[in-house]
C-alpha atoms as a PDB file:
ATOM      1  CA  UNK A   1     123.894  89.568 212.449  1.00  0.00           C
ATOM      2  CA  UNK A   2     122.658  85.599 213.737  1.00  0.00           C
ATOM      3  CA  UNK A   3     123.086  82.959 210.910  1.00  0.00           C
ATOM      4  CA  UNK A   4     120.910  82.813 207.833  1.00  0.00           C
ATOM      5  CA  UNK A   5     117.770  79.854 208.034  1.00  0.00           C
ATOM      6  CA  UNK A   6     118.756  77.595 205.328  1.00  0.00           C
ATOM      7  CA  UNK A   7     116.092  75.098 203.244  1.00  0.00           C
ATOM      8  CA  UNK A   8     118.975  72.221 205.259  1.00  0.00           C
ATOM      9  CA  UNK A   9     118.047  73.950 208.577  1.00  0.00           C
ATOM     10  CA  UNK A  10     114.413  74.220 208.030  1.00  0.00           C
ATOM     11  CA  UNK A  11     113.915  70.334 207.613  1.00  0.00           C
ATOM     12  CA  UNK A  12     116.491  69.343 210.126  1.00  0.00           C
ATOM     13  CA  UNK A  13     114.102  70.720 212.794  1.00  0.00           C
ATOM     14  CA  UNK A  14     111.135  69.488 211.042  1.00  0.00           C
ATOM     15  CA  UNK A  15     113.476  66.017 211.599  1.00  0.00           C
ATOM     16  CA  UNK A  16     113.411  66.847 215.441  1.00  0.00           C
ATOM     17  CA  UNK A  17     109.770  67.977 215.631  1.00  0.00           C
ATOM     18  CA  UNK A  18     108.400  67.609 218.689  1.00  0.00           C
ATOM     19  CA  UNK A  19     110.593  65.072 220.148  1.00  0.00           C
ATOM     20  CA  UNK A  20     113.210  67.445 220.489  1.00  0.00           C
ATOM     21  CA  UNK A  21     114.017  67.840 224.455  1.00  0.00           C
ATOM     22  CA  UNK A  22     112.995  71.470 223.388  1.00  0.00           C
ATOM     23  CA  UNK A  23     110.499  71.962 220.902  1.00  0.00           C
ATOM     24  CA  UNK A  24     109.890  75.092 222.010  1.00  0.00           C
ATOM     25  CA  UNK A  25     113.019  76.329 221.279  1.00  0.00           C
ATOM     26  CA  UNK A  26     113.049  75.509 217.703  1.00  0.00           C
ATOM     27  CA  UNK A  27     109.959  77.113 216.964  1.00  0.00           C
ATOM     28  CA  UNK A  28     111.628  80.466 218.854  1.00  0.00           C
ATOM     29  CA  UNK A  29     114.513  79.429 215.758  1.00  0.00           C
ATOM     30  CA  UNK A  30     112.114  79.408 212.744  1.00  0.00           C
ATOM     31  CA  UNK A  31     109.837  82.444 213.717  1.00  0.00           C
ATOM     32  CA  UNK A  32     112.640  84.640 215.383  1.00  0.00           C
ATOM     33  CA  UNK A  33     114.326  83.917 211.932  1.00  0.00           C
ATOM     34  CA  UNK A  34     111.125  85.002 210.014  1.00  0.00           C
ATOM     35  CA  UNK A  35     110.331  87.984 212.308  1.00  0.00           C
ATOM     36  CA  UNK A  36     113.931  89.222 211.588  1.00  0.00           C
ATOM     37  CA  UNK A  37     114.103  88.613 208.076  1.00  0.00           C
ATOM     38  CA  UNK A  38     116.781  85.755 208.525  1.00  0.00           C
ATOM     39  CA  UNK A  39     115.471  83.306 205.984  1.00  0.00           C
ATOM     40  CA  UNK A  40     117.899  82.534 203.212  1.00  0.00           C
ATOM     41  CA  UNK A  41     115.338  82.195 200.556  1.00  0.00           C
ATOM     42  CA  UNK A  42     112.229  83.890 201.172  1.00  0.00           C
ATOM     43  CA  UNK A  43     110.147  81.460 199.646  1.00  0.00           C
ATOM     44  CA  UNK A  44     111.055  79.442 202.253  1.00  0.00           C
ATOM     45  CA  UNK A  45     109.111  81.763 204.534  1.00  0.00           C
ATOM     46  CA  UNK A  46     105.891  79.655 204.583  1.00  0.00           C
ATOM     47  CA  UNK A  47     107.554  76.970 205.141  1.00  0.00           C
ATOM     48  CA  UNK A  48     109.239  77.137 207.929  1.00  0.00           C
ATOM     49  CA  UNK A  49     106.429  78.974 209.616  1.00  0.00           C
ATOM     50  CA  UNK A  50     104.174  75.684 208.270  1.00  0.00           C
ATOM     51  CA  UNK A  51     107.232  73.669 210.264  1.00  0.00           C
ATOM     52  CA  UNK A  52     106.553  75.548 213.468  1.00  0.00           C
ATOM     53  CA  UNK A  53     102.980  74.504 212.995  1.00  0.00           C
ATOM     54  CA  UNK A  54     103.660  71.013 212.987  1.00  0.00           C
ATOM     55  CA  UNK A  55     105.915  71.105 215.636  1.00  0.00           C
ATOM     56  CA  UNK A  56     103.458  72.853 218.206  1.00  0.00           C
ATOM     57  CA  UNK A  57     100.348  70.610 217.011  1.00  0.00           C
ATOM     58  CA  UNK A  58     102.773  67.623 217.802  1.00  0.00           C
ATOM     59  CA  UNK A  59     103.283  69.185 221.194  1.00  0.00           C
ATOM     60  CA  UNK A  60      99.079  70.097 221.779  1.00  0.00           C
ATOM     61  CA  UNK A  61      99.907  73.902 221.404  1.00  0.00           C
ATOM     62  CA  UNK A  62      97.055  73.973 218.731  1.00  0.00           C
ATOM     63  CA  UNK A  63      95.988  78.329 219.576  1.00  0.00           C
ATOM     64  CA  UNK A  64      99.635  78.936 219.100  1.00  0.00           C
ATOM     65  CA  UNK A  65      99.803  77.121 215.721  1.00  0.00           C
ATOM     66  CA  UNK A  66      96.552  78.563 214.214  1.00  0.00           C
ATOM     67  CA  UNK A  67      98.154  82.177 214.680  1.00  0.00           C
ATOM     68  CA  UNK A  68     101.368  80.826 213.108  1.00  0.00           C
ATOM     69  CA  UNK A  69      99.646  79.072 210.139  1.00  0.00           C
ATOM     70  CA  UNK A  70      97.383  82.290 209.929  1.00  0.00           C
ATOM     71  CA  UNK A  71     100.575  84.281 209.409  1.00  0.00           C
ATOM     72  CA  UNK A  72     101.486  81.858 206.790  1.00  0.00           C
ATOM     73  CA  UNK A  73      98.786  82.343 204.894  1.00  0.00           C
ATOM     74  CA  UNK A  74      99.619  86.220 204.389  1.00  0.00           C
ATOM     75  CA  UNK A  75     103.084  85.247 203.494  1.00  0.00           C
ATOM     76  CA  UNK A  76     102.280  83.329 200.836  1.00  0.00           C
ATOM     77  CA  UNK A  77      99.496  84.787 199.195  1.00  0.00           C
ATOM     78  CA  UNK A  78      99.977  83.420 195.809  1.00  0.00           C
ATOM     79  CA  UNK A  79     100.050  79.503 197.167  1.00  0.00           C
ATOM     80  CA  UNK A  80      98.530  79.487 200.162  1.00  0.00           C
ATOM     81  CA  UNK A  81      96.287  76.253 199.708  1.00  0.00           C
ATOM     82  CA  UNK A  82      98.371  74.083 202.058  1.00  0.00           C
ATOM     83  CA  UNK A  83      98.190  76.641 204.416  1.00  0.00           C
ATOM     84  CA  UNK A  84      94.575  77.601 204.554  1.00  0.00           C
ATOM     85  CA  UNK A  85      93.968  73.654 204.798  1.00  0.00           C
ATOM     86  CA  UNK A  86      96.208  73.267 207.864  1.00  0.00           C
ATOM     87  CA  UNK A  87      94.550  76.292 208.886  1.00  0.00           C
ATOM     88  CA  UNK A  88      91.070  74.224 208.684  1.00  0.00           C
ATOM     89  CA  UNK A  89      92.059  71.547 210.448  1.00  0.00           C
ATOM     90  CA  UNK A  90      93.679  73.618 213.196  1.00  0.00           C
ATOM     91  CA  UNK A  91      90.206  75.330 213.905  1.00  0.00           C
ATOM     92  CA  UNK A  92      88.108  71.434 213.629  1.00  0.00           C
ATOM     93  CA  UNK A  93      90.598  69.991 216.182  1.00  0.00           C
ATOM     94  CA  UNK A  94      90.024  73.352 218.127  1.00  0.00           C
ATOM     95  CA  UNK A  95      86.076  72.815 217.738  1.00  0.00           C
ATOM     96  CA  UNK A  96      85.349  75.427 216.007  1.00  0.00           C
ATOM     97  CA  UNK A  97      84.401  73.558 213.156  1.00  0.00           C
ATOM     98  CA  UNK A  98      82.299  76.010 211.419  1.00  0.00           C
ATOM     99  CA  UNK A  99      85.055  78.101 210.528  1.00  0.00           C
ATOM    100  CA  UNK A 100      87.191  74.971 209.968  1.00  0.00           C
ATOM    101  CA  UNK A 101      84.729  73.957 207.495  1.00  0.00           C
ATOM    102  CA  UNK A 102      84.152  76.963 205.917  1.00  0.00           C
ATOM    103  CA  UNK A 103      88.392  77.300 204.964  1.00  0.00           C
ATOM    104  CA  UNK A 104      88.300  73.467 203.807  1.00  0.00           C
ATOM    105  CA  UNK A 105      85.019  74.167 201.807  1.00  0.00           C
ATOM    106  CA  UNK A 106      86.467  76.919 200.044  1.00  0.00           C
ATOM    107  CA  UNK A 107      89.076  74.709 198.771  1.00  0.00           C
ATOM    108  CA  UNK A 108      87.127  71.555 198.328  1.00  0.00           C
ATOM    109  CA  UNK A 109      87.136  72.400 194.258  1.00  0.00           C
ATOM    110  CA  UNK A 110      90.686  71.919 193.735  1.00  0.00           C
ATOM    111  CA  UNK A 111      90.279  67.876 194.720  1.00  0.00           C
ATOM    112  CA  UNK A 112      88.821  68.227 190.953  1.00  0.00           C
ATOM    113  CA  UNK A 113      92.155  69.769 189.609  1.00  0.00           C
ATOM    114  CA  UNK A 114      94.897  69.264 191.787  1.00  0.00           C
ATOM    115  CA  UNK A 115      96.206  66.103 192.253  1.00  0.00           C
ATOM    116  CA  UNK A 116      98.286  66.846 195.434  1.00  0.00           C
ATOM    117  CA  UNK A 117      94.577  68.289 197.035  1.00  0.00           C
ATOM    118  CA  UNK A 118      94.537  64.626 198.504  1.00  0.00           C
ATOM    119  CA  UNK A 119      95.723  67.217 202.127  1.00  0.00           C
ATOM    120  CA  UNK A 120      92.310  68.711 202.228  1.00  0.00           C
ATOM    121  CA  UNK A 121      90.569  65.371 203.400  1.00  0.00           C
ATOM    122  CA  UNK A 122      93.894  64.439 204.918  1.00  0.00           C
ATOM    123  CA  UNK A 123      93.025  67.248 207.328  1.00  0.00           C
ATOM    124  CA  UNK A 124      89.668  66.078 207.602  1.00  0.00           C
ATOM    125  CA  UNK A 125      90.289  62.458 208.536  1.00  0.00           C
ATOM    126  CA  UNK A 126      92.817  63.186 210.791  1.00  0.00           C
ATOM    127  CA  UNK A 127      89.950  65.583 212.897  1.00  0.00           C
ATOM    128  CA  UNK A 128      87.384  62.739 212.829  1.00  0.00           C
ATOM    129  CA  UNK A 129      85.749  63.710 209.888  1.00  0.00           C
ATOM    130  CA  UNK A 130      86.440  60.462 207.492  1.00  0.00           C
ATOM    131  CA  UNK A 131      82.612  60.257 206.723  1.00  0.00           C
ATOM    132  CA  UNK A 132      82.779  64.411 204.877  1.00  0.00           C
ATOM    133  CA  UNK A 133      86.508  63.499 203.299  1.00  0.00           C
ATOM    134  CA  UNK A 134      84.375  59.955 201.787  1.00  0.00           C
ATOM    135  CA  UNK A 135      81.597  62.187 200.609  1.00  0.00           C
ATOM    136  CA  UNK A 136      84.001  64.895 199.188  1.00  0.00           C
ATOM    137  CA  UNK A 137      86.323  62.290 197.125  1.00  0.00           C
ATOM    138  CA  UNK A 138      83.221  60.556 195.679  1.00  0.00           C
ATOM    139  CA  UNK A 139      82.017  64.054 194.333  1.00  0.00           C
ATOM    140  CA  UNK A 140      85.178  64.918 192.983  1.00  0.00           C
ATOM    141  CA  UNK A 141      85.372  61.620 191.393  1.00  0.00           C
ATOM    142  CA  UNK A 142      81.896  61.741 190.135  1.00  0.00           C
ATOM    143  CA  UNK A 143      82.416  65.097 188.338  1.00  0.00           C
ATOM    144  CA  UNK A 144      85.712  63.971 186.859  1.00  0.00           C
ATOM    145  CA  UNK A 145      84.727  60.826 185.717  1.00  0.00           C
ATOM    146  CA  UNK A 146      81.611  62.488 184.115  1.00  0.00           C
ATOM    147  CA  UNK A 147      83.595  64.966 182.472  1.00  0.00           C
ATOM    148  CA  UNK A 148      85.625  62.073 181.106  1.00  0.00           C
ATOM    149  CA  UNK A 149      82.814  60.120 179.610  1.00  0.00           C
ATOM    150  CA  UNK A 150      81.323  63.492 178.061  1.00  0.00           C
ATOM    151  CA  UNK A 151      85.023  64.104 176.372  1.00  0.00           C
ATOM    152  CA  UNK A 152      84.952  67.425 177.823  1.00  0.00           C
ATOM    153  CA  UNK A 153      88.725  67.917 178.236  1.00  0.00           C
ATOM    154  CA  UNK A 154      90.686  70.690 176.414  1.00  0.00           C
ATOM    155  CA  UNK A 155      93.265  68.908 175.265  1.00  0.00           C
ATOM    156  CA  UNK A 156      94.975  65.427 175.264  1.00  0.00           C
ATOM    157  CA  UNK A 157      97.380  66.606 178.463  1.00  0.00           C
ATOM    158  CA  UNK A 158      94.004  67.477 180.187  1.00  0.00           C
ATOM    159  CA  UNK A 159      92.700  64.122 179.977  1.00  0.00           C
ATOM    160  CA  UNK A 160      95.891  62.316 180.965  1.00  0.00           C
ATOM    161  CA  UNK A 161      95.777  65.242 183.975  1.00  0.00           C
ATOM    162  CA  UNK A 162      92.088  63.169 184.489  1.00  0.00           C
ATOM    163  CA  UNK A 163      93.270  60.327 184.494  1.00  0.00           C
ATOM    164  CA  UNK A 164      95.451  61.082 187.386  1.00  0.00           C
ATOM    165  CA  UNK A 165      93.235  62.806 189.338  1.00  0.00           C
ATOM    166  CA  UNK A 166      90.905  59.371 189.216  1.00  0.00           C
ATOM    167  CA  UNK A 167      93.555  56.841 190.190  1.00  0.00           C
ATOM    168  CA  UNK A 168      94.932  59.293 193.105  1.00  0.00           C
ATOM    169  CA  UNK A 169      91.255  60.245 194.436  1.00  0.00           C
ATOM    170  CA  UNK A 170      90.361  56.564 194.280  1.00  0.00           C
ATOM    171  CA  UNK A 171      93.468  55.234 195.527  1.00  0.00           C
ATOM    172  CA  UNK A 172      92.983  57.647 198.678  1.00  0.00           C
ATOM    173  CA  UNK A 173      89.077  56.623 199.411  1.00  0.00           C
ATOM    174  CA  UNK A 174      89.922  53.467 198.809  1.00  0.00           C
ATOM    175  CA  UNK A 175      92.812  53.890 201.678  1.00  0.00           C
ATOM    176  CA  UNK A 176      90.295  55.418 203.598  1.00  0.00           C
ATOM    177  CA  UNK A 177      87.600  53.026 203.289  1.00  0.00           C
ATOM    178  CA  UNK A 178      89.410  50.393 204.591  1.00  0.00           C
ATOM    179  CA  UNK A 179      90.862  52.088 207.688  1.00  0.00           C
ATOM    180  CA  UNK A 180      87.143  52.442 208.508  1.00  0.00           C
ATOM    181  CA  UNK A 181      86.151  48.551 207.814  1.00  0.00           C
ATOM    182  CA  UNK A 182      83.457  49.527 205.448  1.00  0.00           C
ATOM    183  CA  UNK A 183      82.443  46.953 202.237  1.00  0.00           C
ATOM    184  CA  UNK A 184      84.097  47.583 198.612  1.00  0.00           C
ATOM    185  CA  UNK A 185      81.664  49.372 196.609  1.00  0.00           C
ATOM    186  CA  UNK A 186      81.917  49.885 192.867  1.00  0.00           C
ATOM    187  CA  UNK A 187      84.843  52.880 193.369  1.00  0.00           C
ATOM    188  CA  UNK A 188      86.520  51.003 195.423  1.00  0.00           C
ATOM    189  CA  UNK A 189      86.011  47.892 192.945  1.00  0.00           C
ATOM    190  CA  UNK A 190      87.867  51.208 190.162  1.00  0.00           C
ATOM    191  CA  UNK A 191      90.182  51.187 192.635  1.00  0.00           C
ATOM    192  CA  UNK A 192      91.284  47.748 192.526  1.00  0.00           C
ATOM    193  CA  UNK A 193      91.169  47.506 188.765  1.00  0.00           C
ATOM    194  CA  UNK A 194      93.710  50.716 188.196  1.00  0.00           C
ATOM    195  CA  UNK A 195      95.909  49.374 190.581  1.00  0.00           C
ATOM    196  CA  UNK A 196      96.130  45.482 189.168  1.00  0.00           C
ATOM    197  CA  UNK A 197      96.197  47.134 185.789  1.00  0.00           C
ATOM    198  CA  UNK A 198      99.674  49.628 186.721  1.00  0.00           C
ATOM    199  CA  UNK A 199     102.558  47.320 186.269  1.00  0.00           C
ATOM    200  CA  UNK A 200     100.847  47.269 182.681  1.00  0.00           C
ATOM    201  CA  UNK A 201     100.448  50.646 182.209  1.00  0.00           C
ATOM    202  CA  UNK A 202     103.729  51.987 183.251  1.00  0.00           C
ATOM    203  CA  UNK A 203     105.715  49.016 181.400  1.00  0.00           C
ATOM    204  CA  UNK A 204     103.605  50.708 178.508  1.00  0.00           C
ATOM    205  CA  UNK A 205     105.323  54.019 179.140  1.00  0.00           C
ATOM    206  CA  UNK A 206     108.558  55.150 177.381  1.00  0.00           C
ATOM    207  CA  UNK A 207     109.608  57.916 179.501  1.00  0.00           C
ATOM    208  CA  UNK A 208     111.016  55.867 182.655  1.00  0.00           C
ATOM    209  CA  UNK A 209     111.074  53.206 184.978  1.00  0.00           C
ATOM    210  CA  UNK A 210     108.818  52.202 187.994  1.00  0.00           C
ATOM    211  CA  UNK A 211     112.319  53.327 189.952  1.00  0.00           C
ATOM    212  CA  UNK A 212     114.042  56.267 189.515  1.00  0.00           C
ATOM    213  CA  UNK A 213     117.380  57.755 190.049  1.00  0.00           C
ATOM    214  CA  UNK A 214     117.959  59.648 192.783  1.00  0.00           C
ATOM    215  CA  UNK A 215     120.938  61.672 194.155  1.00  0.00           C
ATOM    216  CA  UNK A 216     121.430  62.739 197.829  1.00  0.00           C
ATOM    217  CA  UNK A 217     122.734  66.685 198.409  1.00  0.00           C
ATOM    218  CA  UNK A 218     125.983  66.150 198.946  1.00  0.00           C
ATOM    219  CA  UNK A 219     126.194  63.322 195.803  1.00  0.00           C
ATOM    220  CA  UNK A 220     124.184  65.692 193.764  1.00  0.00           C
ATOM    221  CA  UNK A 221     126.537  68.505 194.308  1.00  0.00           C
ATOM    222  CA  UNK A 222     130.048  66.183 193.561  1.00  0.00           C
ATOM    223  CA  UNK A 223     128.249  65.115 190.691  1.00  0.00           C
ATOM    224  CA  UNK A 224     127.643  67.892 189.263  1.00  0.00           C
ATOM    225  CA  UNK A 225     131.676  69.050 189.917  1.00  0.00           C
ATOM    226  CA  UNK A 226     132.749  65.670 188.387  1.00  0.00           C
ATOM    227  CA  UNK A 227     131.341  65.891 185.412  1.00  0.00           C
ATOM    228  CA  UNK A 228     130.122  69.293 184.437  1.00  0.00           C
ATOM    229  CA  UNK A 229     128.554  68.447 181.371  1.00  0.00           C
ATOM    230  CA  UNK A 230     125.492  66.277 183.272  1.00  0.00           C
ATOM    231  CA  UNK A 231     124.219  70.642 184.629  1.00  0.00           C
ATOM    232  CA  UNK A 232     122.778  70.060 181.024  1.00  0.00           C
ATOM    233  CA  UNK A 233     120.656  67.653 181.803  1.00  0.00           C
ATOM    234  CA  UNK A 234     120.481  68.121 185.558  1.00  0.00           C
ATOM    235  CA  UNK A 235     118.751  70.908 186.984  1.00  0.00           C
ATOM    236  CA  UNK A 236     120.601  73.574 189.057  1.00  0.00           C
ATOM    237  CA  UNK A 237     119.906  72.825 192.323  1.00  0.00           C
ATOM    238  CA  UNK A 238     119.315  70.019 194.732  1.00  0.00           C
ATOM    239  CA  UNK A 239     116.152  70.984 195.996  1.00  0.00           C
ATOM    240  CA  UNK A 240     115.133  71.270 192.555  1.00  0.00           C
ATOM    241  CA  UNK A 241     116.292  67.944 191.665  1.00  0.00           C
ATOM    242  CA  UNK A 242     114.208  66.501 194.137  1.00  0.00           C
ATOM    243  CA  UNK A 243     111.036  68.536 193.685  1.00  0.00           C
ATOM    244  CA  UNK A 244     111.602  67.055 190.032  1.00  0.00           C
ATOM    245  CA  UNK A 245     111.496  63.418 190.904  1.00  0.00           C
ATOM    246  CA  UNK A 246     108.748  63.986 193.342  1.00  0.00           C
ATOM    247  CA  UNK A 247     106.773  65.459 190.599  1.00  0.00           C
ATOM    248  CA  UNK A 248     108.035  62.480 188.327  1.00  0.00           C
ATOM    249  CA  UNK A 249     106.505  59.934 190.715  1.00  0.00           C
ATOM    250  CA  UNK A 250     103.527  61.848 190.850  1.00  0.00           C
ATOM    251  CA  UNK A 251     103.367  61.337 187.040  1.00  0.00           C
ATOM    252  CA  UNK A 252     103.760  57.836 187.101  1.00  0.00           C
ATOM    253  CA  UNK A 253     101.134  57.358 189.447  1.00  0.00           C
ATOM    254  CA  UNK A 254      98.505  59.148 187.880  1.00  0.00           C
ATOM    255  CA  UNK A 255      99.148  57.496 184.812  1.00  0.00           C
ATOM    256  CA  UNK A 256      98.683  53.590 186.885  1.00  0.00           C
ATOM    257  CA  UNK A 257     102.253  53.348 188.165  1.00  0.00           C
ATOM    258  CA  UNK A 258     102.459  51.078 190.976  1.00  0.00           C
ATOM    259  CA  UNK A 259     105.463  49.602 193.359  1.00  0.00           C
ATOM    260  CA  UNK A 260     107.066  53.005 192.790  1.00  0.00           C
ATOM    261  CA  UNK A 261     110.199  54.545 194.361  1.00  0.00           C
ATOM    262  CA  UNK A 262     113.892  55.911 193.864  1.00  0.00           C
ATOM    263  CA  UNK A 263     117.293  54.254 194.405  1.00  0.00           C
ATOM    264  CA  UNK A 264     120.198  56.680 195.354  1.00  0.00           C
ATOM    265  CA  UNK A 265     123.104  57.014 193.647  1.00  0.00           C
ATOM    266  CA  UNK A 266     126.788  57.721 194.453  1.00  0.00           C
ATOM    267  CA  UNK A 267     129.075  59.796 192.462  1.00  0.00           C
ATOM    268  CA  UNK A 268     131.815  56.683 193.176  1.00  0.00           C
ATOM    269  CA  UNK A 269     129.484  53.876 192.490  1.00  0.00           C
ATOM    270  CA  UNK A 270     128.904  55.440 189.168  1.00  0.00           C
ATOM    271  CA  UNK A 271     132.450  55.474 188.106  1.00  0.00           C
ATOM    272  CA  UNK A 272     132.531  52.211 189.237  1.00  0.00           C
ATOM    273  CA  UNK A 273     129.900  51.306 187.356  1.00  0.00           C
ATOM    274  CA  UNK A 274     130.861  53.002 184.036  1.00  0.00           C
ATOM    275  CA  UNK A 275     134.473  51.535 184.438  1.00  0.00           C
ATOM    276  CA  UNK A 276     133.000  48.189 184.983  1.00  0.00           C
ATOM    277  CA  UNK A 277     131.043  48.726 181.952  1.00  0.00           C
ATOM    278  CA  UNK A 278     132.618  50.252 179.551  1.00  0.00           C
ATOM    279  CA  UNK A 279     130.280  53.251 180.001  1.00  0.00           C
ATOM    280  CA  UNK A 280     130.089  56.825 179.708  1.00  0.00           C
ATOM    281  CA  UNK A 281     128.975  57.909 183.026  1.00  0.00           C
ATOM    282  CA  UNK A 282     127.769  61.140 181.839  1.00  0.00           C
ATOM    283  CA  UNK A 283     125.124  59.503 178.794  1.00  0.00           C
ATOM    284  CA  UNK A 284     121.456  58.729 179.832  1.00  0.00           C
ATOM    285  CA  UNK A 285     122.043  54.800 178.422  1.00  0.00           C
ATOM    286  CA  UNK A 286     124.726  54.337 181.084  1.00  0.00           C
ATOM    287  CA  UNK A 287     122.841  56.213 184.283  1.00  0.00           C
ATOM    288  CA  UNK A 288     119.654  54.366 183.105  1.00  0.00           C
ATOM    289  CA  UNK A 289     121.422  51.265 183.785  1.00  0.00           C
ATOM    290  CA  UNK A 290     122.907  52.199 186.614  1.00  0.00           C
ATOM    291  CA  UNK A 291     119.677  52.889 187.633  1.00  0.00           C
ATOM    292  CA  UNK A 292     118.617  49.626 187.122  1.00  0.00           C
ATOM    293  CA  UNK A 293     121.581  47.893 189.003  1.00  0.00           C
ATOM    294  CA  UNK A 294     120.935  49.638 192.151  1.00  0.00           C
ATOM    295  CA  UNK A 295     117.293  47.823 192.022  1.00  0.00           C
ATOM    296  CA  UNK A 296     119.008  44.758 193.450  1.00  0.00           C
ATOM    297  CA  UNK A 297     120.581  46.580 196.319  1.00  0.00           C
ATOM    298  CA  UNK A 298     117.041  48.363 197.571  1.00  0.00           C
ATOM    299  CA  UNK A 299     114.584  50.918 196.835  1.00  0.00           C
ATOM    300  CA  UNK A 300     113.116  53.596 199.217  1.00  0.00           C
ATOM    301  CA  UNK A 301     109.278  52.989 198.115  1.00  0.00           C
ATOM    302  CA  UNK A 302     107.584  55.965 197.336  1.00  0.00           C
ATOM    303  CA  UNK A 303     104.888  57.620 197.954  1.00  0.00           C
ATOM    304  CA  UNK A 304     105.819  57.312 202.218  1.00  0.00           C
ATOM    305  CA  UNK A 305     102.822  58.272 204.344  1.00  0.00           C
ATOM    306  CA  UNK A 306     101.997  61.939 204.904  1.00  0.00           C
ATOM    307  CA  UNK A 307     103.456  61.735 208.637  1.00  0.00           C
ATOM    308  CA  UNK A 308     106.167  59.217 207.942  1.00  0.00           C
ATOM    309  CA  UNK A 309     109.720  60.986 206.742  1.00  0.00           C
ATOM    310  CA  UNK A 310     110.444  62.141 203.650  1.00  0.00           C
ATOM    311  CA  UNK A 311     111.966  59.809 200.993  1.00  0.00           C
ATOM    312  CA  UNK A 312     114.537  62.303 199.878  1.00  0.00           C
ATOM    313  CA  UNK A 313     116.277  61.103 203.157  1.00  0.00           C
ATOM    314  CA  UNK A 314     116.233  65.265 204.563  1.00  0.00           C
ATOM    315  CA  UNK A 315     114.831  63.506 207.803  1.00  0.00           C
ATOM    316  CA  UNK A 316     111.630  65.879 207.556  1.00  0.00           C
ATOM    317  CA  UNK A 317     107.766  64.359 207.399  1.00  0.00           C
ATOM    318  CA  UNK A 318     106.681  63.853 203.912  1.00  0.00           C
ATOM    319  CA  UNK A 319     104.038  66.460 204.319  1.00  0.00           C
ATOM    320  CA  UNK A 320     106.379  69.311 205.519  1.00  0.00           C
ATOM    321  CA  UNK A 321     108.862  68.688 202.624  1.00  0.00           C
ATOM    322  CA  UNK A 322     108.750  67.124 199.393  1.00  0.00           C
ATOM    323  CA  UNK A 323     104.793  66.844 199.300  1.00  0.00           C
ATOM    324  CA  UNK A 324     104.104  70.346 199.535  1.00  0.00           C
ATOM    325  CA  UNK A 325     107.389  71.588 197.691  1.00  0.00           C
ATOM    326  CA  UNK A 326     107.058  69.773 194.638  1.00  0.00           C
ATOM    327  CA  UNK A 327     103.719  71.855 193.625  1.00  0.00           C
ATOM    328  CA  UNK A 328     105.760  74.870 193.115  1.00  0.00           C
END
């Protein structure tokens, strides 16, 4: 039997993309793979078909990636809104925009309660659309910031849920706004104000700093061998360690974090720094601070731009890893 498709393997040829010297023959990898039930982890399935998507759109094959990001759709029936949105754009760019438009339309309520939702006018910019994705993020923020001001949230998590939504819709018009030269108005004014205000507002919050820690696969995994006792506070897997501080930094944002990003650790440099210290390298004081040391030696700045790679270093775009990933 051929060789399992790993997560690893998935985003290394995201990594190569189209400017492999054969991007053809890595899409033949990921859907051969699929079509012969070769994927490690079947959730993983989408994925990697969403991977051969980007790789043929990279190289114009845009018929042959609608039918693959068709077929992920049906694979992942129970969290297929990345896919149906790719989907949309696919058919704009192919001009059949009023099927495109239909599939984005039917999705255009979650920009009201998802914050990652930011891909469905992603997908319209990106096909010359920027005037609909404008109109779309001003609705959504008009309906959230009315429900704000009519206190018609459930709960206090649902309003600090709105609160995110506003800075991350108005961040992204904003974004947009400016890309097309066009005059501040008063959300773009909002915009302004939440983001001079963040270095406030996350200095006002006690559950982290604007950096966090960060460990690469293979430092994750010695970590975790070196000092067992840290599975209690880790969680069990790499990939799951990641989609946590992706979701973190999502967090942070919505709740005016600014100048955000993650400094990687090393299992050495942490003994180093414990022994230096006087430390215990397994207690959150001591990895906090460690934390906080590697400030002065860089941070990878987060959030990087949808086609710019991923933070987590896998090589992958943003988009095709820890963006969509961290919503499971």
């Amino acid at each position: 039997m051929s060789e399992l498709l790993t997560a690893d393997r998935i985003e290394e040829i995201g990594a190569l993309g189209a400017e492999s010297p054969d991007p053809a023959a890595l899409v033949a990898e990921l859907v051969g793979a699929v079509d012969e039930g070769r994927v490690a982890d079947p959730d993983d399935i989408g994925y990697a078909l969403l991977v051969a998507v980007d790789i043929l759109e990279q190289a114009g094959d845009l018929a042959d990636a609608l039918a693959l990001a068709t077929r992920a759709i049906a694979e992942q029936p129970d969290d297929n809104a990345y896919a149906r949105a790719v989907r949309g754009g696919l058919l704009l760019r192919l001009d059949r925009s009023d099927e495109g438009m239909a599939e984005l339309t039917a999705l255009r309520p979650l920009l009201e309660t998802d914050p990652a939702a930011t891909y469905l006018v992603d997908e319209l910019a990106e096909s010359g659309r920027t005037d609909t994705a404008l109109r779309w993020l001003t609705g959504a923020l008009d309906a959230i910031l009315e429900r704000t001001r009519a206190q018609q949230h459930a709960s206090a998590d649902a309003q600090d849920e709105a609160a995110a939504m506003i800075y991350g819709l108005a961040q992204r018009r904003h974004d947009l706004r400016e890309e097309a030269g066009l005059p501040h108005d008063e959300y773009d004014n909002l915009a302004d104000r939440l983001r001079a205000a963040s270095t406030h507002a996350l200095d006002a919050l006690d559950d982290g700093p604007a950096t966090l820690l960060f460990w690469p696969q293979a430092e994750f995994d010695a970590l975790l061998e070196r000092w067992p006792v840290l599975a209690e506070s880790y969680p069990p897997t790499w990939d799951e360690h990641r989609a946590q501080v992706e979701r973190a930094l999502v967090d942070a944002s919505g709740l005016g974090g600014a100048d955000l990003g993650v400094v990687v650790g090393t299992v050495a440099d942490l003994a180093a720094f414990a022994e230096r210290t006087g430390g215990d390298p397994t207690s959150e004081e001591t990895l906090d601070e460690y934390a906080d040391s590697l400030d002065e030696s860089g941070v990878t700045a987060w959030p990087p731009g949808r086609n710019d790679t991923c933070w987590c270093g896998s090589g992958a775009k943003y988009k095709k890893c820890c963006l969509p990933r961290s919503r499971a």
